[in-house]
N, C-alpha and C. Protein backbone atom coordinates (compact mmCIF):
# COMPACT_ATOMS: atom_id res chain seq x y z
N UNK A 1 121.71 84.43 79.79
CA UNK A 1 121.46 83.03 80.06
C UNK A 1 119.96 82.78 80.14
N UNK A 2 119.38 81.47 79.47
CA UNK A 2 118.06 81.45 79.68
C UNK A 2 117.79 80.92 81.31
N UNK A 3 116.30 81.17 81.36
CA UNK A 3 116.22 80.16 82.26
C UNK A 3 116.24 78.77 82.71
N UNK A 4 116.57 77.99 81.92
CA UNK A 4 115.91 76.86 81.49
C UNK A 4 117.67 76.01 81.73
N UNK A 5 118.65 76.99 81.14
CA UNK A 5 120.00 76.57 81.27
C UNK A 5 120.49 76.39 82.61
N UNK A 6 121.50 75.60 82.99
CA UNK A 6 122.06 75.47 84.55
C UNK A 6 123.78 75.59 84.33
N UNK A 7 124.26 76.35 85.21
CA UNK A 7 125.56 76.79 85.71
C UNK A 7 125.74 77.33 86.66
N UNK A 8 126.20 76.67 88.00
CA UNK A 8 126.41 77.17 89.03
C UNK A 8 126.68 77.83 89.45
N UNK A 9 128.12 78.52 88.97
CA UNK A 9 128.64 80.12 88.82
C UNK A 9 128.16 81.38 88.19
N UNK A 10 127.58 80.75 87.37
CA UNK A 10 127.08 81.64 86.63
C UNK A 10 125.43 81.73 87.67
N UNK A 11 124.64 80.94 88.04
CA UNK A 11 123.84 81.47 88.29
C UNK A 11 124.14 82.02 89.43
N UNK A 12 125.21 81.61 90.01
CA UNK A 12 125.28 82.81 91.64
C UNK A 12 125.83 84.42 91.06
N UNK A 13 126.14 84.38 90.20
CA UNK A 13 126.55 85.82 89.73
C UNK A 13 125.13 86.42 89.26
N UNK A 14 124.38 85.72 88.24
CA UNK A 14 123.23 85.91 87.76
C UNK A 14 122.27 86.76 89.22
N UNK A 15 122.05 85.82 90.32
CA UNK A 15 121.63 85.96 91.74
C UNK A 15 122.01 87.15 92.41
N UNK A 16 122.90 87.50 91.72
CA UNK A 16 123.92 88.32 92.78
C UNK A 16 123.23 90.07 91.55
N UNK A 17 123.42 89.51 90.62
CA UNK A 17 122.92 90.46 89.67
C UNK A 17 121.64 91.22 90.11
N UNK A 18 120.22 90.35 89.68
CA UNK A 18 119.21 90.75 90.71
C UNK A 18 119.08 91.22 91.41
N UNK A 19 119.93 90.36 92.50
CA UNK A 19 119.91 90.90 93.74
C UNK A 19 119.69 92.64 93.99
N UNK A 20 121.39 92.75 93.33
CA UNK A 20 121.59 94.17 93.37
C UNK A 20 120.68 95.31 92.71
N UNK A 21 120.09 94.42 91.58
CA UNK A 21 119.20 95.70 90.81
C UNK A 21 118.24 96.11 91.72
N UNK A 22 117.60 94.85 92.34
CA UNK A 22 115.92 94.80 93.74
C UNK A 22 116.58 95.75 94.64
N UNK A 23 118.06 96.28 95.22
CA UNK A 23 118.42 96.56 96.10
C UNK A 23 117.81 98.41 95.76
N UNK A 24 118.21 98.24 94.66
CA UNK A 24 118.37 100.46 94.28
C UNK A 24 116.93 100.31 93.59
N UNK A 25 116.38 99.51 93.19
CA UNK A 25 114.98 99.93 92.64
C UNK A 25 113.67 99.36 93.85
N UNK A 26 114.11 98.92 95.09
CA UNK A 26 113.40 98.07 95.94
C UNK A 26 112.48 99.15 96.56
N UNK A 27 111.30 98.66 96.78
CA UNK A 27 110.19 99.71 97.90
C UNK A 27 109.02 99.57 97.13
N UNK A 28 108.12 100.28 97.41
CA UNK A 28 106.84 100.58 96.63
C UNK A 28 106.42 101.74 95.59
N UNK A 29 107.67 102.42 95.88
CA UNK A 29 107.22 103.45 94.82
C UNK A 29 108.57 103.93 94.24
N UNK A 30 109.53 103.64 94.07
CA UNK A 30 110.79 103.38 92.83
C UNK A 30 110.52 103.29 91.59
N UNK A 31 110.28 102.15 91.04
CA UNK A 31 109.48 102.02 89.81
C UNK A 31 108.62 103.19 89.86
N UNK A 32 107.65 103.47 90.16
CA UNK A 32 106.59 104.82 89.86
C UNK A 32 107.00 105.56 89.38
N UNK A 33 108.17 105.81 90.26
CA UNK A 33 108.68 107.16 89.74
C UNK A 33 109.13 107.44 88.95
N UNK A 34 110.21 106.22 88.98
CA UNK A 34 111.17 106.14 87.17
C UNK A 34 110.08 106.19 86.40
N UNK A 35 108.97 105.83 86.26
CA UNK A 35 108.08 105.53 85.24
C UNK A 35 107.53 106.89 84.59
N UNK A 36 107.50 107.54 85.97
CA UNK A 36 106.76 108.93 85.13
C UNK A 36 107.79 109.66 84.92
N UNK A 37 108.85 110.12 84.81
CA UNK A 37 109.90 110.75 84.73
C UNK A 37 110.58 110.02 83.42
N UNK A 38 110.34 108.78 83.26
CA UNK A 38 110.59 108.36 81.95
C UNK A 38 109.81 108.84 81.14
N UNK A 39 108.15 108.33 81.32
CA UNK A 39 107.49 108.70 80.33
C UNK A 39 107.29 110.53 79.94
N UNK A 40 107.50 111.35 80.77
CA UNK A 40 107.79 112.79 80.35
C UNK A 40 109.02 113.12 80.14
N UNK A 41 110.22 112.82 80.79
CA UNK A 41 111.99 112.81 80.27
C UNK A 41 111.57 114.10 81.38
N UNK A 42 111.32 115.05 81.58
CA UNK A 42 111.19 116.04 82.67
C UNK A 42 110.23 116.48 83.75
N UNK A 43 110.30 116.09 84.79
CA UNK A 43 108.98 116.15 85.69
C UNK A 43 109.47 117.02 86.65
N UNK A 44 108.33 117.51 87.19
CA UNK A 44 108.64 118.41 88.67
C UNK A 44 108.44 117.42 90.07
N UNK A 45 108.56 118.36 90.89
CA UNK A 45 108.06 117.63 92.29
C UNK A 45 106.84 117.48 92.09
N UNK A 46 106.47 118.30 92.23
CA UNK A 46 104.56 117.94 92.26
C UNK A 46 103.74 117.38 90.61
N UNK A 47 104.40 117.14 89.56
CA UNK A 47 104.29 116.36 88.65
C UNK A 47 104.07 114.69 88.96
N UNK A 48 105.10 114.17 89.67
CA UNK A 48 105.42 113.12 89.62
C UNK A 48 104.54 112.74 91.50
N UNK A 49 104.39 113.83 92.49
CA UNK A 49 103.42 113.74 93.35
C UNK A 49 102.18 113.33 93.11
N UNK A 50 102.02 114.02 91.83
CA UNK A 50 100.50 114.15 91.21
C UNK A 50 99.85 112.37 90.32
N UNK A 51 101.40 112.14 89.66
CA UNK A 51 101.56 110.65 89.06
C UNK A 51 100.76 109.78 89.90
N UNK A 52 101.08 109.77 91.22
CA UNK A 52 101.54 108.02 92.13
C UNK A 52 100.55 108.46 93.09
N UNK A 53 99.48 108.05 93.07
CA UNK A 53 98.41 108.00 94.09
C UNK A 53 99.15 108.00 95.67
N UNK A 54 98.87 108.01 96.70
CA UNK A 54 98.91 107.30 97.96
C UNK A 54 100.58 107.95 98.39
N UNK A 55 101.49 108.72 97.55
CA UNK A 55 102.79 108.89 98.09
C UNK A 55 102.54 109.79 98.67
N UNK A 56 103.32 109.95 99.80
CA UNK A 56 103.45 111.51 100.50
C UNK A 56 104.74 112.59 99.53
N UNK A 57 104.71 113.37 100.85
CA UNK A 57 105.94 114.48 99.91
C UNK A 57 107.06 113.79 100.56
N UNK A 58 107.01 113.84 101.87
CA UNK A 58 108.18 112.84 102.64
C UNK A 58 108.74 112.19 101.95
N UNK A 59 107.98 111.13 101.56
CA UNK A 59 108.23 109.80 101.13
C UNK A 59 109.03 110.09 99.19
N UNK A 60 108.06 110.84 98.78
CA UNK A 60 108.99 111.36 97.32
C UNK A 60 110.17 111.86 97.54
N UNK A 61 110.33 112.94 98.47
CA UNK A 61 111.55 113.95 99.01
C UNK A 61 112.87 112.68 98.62
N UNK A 62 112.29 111.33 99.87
CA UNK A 62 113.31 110.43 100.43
C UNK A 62 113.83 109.72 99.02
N UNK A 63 112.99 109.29 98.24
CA UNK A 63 113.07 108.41 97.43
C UNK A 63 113.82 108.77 96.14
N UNK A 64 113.50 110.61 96.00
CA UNK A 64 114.01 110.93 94.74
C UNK A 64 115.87 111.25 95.11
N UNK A 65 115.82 111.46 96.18
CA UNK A 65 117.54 111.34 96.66
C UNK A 65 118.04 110.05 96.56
N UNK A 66 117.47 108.83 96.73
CA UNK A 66 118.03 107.79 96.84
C UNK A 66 118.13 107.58 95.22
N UNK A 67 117.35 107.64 94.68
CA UNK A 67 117.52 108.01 92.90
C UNK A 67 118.53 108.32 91.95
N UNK A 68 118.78 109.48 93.14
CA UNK A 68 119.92 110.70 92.35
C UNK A 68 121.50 109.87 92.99
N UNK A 69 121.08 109.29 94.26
CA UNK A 69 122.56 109.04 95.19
C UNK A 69 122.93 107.55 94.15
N UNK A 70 122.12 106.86 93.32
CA UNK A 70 121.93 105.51 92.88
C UNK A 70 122.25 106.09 91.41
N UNK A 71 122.52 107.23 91.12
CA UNK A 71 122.54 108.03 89.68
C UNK A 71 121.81 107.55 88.68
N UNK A 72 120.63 107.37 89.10
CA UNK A 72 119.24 106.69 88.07
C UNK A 72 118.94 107.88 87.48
N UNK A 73 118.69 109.50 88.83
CA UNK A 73 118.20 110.49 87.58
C UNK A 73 119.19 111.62 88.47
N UNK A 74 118.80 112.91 87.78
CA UNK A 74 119.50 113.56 88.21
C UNK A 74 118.55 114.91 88.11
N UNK A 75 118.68 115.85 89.51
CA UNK A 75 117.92 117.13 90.17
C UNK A 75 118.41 118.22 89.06
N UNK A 76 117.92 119.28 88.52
CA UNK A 76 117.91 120.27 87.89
C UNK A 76 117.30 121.59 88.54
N UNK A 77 118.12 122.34 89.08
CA UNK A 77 117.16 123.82 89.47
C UNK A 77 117.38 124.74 88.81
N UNK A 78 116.16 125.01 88.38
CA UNK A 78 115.58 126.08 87.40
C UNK A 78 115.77 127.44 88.30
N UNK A 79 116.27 128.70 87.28
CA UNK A 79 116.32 129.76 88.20
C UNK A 79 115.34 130.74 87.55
N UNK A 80 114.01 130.14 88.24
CA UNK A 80 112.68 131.04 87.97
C UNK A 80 111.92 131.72 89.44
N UNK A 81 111.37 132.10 89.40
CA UNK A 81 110.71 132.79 90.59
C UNK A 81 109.24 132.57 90.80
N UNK A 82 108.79 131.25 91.59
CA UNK A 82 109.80 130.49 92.55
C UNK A 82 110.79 129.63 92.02
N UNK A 83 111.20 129.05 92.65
CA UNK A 83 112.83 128.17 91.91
C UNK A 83 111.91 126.97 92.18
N UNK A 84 112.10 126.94 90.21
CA UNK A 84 111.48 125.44 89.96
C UNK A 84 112.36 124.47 89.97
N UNK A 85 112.26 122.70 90.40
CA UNK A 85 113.17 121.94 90.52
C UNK A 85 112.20 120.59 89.47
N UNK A 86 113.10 120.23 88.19
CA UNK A 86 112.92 119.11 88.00
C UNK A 86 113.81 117.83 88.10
N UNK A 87 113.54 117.20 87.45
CA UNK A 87 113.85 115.92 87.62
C UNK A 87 113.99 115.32 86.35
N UNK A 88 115.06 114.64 86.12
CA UNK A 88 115.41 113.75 84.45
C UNK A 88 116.09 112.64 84.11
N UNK A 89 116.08 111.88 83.85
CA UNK A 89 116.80 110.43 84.19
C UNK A 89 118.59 110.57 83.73
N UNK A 90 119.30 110.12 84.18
CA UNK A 90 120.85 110.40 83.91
C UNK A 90 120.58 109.56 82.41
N UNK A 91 122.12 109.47 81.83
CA UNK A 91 122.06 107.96 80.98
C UNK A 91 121.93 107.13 81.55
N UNK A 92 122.58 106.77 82.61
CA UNK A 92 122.48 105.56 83.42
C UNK A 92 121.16 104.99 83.33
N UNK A 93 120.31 105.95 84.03
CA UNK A 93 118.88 105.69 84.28
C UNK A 93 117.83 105.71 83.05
N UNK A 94 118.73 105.73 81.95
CA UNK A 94 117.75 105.79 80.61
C UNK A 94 118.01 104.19 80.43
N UNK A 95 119.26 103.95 80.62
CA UNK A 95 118.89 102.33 80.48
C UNK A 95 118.00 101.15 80.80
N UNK A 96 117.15 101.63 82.08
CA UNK A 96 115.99 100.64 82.62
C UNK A 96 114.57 101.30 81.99
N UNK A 97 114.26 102.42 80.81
CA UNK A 97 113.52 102.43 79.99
C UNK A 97 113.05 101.34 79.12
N UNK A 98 114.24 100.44 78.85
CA UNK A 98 113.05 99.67 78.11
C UNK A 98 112.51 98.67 79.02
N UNK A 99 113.40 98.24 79.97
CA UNK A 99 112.82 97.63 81.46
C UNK A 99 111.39 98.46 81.63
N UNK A 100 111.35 99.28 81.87
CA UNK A 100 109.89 100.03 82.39
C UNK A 100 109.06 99.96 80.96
N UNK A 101 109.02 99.71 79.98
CA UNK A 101 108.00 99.27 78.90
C UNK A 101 107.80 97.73 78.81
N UNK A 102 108.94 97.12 79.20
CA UNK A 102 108.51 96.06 79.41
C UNK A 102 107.74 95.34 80.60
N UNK A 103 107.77 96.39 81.69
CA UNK A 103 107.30 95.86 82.95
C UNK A 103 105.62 96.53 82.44
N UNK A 104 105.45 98.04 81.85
CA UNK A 104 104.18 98.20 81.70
C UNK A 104 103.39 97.37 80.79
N UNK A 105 103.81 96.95 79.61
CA UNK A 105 103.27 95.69 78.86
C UNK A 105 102.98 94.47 79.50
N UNK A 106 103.92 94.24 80.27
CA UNK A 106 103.47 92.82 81.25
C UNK A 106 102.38 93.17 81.89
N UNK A 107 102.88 94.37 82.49
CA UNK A 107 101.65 94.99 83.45
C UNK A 107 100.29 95.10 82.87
N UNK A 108 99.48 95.62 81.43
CA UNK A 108 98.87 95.40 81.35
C UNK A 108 98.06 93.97 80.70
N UNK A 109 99.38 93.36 80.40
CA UNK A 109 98.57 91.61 80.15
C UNK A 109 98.17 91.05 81.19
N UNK A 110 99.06 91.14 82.36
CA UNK A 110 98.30 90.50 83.55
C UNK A 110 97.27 91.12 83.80
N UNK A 111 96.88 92.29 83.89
CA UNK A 111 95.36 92.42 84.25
C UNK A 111 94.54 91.70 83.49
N UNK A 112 94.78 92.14 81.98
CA UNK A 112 93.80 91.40 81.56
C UNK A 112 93.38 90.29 81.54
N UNK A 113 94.58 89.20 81.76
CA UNK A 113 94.45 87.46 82.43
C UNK A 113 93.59 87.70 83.52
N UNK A 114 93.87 88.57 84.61
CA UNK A 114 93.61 88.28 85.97
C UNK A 114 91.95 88.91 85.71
N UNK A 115 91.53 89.76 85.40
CA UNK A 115 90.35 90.04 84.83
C UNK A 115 89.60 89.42 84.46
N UNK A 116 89.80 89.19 83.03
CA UNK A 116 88.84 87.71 82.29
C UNK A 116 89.19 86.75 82.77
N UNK A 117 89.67 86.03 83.72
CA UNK A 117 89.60 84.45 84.58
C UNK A 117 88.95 84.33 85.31
């Protein structure tokens, strides 16, 4: 539906839609993560630590479970010595790939508006 169109039902479902996506991708560093784990298809812990300025390990630990519990990506342990653990998006979670190219394209037009103005 565009925006521009009106249906009442439809937009409370529409609402309700949103809603739910803001709910499993909501916080400050969700998106990040999908992002780098998209853009490599395989990341480690400290890969994707290394990505996102300002995160703790805590805070990744918490976030990449809520990920996996939301089946956006899914944990892989490697049986190397030490036991490496990555990280890879399910299908599920390959679907908000083109979402995340489209949010980085936006992302860098607005700077450049917000820049040159």
């Amino acid at each position: 539906m565009k925006c521009s169109e009106f249906n009442t039902d439809e937009h409370k479902r529409e609402m309700m839609a949103v809603q739910d996506s803001m709910d499993v991708l909501s916080g400050k560093w969700k998106i990040s993560i999908i992002s780098s784990i998209c853009y490599y298809n395989k990341r480690r812990f400290s890969d994707v630590l290394n990505d996102i300025p300002g995160i703790s390990n805590k805070m990744l630990s918490k976030e990449l479970k809520e990920l996996e519990i939301n089946k956006l990506i899914k944990r892989i342990v490697l049986e190397t010595q030490p036991i490496t653990v990555q990280y890879e998006l399910t299908e599920h979670g390959k679907t908000l790939q083109t979402i995340i190219r489209n949010l980085t394209e936006w992302g860098i037009q607005h700077r450049k508006k917000i820049i040159n103005e």
